[in-house]
C-alpha atoms as a PDB file:
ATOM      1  CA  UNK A   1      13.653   2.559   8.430  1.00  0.00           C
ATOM      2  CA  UNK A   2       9.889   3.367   9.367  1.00  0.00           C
ATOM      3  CA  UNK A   3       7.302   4.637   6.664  1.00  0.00           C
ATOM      4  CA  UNK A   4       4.710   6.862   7.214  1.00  0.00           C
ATOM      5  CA  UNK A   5       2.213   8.892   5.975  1.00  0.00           C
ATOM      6  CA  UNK A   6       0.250  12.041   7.021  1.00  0.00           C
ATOM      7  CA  UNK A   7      -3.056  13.219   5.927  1.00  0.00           C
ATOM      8  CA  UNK A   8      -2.560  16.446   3.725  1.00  0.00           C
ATOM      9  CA  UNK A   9      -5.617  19.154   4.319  1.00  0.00           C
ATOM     10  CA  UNK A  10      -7.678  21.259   7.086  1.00  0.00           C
ATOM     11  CA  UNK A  11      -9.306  18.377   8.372  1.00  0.00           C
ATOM     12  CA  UNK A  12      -7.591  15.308  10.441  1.00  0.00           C
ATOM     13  CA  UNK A  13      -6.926  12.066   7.739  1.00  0.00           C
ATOM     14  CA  UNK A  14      -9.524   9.621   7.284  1.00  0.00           C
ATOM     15  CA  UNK A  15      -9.634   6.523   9.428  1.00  0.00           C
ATOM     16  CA  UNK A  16      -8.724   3.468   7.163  1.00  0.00           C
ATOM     17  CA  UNK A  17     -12.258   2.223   7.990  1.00  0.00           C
ATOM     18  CA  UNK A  18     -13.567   4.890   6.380  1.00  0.00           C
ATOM     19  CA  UNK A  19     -11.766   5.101   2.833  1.00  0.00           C
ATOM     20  CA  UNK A  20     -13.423   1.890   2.049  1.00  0.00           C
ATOM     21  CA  UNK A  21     -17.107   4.518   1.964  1.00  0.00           C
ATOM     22  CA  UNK A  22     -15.599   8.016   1.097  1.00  0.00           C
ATOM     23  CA  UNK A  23     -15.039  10.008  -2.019  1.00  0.00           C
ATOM     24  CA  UNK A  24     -11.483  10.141  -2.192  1.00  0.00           C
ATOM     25  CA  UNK A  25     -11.186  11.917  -4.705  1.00  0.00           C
ATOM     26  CA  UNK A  26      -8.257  15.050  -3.846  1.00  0.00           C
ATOM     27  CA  UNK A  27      -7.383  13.388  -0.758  1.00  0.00           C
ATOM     28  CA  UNK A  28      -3.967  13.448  -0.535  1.00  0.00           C
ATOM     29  CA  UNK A  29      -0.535  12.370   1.842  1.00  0.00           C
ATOM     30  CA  UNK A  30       2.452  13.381   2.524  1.00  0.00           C
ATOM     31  CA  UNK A  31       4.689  10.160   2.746  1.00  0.00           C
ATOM     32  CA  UNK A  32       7.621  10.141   5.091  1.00  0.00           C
ATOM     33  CA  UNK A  33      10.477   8.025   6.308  1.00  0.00           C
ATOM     34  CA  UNK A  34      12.143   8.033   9.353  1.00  0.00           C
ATOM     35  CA  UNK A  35      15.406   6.198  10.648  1.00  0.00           C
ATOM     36  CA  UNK A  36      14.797   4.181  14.205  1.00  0.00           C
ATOM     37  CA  UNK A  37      16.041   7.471  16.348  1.00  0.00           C
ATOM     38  CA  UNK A  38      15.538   9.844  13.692  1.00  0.00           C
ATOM     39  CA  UNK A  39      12.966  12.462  12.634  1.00  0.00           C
ATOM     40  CA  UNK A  40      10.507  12.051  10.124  1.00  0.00           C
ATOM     41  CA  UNK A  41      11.414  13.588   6.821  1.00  0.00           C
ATOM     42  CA  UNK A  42       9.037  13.846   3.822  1.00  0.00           C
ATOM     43  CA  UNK A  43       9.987  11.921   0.422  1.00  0.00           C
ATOM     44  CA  UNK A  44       6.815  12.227  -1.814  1.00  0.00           C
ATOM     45  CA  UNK A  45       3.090  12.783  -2.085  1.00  0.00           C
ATOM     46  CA  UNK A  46       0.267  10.569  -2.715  1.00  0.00           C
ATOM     47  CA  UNK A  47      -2.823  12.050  -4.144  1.00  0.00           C
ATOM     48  CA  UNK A  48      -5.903   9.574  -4.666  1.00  0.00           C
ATOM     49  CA  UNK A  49      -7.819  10.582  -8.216  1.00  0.00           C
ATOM     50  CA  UNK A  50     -10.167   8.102  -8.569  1.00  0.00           C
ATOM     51  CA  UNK A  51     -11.821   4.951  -6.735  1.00  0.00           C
ATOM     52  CA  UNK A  52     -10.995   1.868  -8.804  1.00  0.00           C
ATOM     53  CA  UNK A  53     -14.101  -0.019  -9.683  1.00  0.00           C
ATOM     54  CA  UNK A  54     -14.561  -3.241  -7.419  1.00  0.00           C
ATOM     55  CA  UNK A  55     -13.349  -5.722 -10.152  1.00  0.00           C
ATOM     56  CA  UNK A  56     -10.145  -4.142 -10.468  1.00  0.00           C
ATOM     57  CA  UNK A  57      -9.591  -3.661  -6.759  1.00  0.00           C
ATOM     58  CA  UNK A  58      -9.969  -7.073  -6.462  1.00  0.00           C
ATOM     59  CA  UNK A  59      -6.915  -8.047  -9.089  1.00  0.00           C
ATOM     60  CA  UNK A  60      -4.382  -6.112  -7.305  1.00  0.00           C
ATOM     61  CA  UNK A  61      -1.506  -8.159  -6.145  1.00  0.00           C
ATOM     62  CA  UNK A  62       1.215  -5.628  -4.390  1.00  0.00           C
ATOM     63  CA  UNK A  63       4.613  -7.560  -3.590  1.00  0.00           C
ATOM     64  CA  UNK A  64       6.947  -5.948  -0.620  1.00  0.00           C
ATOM     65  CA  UNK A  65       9.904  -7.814  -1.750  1.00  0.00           C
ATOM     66  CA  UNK A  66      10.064  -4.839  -4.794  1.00  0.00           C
ATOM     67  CA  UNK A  67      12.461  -2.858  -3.625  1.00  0.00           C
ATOM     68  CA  UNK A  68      14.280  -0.064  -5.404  1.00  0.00           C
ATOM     69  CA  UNK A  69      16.741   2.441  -4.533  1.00  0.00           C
ATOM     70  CA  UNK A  70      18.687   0.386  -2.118  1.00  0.00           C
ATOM     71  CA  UNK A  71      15.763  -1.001   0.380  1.00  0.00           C
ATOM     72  CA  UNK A  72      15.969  -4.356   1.722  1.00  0.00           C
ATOM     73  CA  UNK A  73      14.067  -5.752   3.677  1.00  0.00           C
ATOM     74  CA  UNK A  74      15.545  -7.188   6.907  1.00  0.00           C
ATOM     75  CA  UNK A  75      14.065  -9.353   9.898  1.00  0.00           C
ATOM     76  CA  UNK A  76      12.864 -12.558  10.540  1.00  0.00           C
ATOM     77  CA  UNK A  77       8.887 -11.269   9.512  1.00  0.00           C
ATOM     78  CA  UNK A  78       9.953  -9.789   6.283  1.00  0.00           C
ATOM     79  CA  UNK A  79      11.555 -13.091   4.943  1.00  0.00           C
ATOM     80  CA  UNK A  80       8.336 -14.589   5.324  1.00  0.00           C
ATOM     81  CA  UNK A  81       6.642 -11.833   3.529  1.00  0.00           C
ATOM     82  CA  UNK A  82       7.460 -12.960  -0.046  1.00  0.00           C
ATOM     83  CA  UNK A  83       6.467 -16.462   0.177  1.00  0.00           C
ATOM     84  CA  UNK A  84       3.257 -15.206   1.595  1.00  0.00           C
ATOM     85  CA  UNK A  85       2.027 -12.353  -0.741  1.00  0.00           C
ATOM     86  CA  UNK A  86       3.207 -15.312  -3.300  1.00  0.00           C
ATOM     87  CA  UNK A  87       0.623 -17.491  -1.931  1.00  0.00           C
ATOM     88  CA  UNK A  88      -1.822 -14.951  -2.312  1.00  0.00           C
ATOM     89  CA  UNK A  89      -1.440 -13.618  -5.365  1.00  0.00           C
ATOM     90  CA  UNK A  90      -1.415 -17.296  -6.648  1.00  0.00           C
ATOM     91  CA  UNK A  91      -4.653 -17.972  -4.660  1.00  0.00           C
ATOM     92  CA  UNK A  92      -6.312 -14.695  -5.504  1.00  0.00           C
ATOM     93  CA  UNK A  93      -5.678 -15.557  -9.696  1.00  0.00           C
ATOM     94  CA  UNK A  94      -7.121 -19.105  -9.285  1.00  0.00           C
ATOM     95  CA  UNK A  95      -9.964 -17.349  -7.534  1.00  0.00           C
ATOM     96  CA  UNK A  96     -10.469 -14.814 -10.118  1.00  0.00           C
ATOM     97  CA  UNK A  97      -9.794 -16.998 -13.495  1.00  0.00           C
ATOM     98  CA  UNK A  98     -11.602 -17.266 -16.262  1.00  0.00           C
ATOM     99  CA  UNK A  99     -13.288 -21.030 -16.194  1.00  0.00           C
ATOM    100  CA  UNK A 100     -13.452 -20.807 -20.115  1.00  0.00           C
ATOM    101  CA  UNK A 101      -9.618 -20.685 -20.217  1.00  0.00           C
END
């Protein structure tokens, strides 16, 4: 399966460059899955609201190996996934802990 997403609006989507600088407030995708030889077929929308501020942008931790609905991931890349976003997420909290605790 391939996931995609396309830029909702008049104007061509945003380069990812630039959502790090813009308002994105309203901006909003169309998210859409495809099979290897198939079409893509949309499966939900994503409309941004609000920029988090910087602090909590920096806490995020997002784990692919979450799967619902009967996704798994398959492939000699994705096994390594997990252990990696693992090592992050631990890294990232000993970056980001509170010395007085």
């Amino acid at each position: 399966m391939l996931f995609g997403a396309r830029a909702l609006g008049s104007r061509p989507g945003p380069k990812l460059e630039d959502l790090s600088r813009a308002d994105p407030i309203g901006m909003a995708f169309e998210l859409r899955i495809a099979g290897v030889t198939g079409d893509w077929q949309p499966f939900g929308r994503l409309t941004l609201e609000r920029r988090l501020p910087s602090g909590q942008t920096e806490r995020l931790g997002f784990d692919p190996t979450n799967t619902g609905g009967g996704l798994e991931l398959v492939g000699l890349l994705n096994k390594a996934r997990g252990p990696a976003y693992e090592a992050s997420q631990e890294g990232r909290a000993h970056a980001y802990r509170n010395p007085d605790d």
